[in-house]
Protein backbone atom coordinates (compact mmCIF):
# COMPACT_ATOMS: atom_id res chain seq x y z
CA UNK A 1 8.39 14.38 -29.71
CA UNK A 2 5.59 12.09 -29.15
CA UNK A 3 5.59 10.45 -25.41
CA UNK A 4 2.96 7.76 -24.73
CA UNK A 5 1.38 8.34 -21.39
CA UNK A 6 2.67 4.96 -19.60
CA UNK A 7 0.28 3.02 -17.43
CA UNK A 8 0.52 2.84 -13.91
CA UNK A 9 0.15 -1.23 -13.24
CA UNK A 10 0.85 -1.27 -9.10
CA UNK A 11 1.63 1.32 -6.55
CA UNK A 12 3.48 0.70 -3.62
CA UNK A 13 3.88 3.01 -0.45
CA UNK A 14 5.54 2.84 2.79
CA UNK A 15 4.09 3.80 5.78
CA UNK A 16 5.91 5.46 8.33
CA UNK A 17 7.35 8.53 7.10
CA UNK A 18 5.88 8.52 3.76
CA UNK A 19 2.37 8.15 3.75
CA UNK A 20 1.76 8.48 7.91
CA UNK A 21 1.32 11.97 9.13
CA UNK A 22 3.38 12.99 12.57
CA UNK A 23 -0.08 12.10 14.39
CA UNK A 24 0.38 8.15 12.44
CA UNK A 25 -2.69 9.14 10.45
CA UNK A 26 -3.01 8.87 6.89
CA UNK A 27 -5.13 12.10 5.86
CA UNK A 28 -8.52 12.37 4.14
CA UNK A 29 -6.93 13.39 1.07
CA UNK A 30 -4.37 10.65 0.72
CA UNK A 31 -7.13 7.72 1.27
CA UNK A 32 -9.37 9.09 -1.26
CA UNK A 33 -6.58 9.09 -3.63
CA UNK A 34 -5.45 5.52 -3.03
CA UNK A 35 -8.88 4.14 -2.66
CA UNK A 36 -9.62 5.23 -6.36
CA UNK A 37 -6.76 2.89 -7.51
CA UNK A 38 -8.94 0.12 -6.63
CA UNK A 39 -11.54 1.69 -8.24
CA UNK A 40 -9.38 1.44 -11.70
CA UNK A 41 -7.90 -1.88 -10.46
CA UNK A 42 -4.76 -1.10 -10.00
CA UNK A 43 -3.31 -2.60 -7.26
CA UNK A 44 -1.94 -1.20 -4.21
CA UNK A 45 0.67 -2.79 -2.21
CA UNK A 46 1.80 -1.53 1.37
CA UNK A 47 5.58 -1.83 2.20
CA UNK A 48 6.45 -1.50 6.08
CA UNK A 49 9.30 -2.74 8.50
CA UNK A 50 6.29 -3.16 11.27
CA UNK A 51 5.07 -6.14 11.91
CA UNK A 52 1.36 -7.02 10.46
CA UNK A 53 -0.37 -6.89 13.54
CA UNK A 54 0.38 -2.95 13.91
CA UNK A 55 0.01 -2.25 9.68
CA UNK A 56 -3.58 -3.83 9.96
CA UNK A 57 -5.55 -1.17 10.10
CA UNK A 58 -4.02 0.65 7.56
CA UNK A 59 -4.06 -2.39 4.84
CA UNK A 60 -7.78 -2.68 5.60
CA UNK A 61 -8.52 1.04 5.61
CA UNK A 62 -6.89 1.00 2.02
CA UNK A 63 -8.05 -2.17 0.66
CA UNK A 64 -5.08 -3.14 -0.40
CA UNK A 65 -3.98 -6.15 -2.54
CA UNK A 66 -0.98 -7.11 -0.62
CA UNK A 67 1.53 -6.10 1.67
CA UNK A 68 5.20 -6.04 2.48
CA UNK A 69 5.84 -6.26 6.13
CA UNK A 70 8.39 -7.10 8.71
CA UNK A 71 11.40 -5.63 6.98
CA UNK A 72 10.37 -7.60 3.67
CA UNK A 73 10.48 -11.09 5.33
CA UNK A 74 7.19 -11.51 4.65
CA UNK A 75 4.72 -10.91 1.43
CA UNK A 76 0.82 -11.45 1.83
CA UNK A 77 -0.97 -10.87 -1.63
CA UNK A 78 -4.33 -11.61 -1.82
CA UNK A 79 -5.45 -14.73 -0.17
CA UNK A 80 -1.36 -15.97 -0.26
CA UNK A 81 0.92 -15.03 1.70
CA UNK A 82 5.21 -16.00 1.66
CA UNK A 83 7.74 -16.21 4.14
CA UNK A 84 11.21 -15.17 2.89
């Protein structure tokens, strides 16, 4: 049988417990890996139940396109961001 390889069009990740180590690090590996999303513009969305103030650092250390925080109530893509 012949599969087509589908494309990946957007990744999203959680945070705690998924792509945090126990130390709330996200290791050397794991960034280079997500950074070269961006570098085949695909876009990568953060997910989180924390608030925005403490997922910050982690959307900027990614350069994410968007993120998901505060349980989902609220959605920041780009330069737009929604309150549910």
């Amino acid at each position: 049988m012949d599969e087509k390889r589908k494309e990946i069009k957007i990744v999203f990740t959680d945070l705690d417990g998924t792509l945090l180590d126990d130390n709330k690090e996200i290791s050397a590996f794991s960034k280079d890996v997500l950074l070269k999303l961006r570098e085949k513009q695909i876009p990568l969305i953060l997910s989180t139940a924390r608030i925005y103030q403490t997922a910050e650092r982690f959307y900027e250390a990614l350069q994410c396109s968007g993120i998901v925080y505060c349980s989902g109530a609220v959605v920041k893509y780009g330069d737009r961001k929604s309150v549910v």
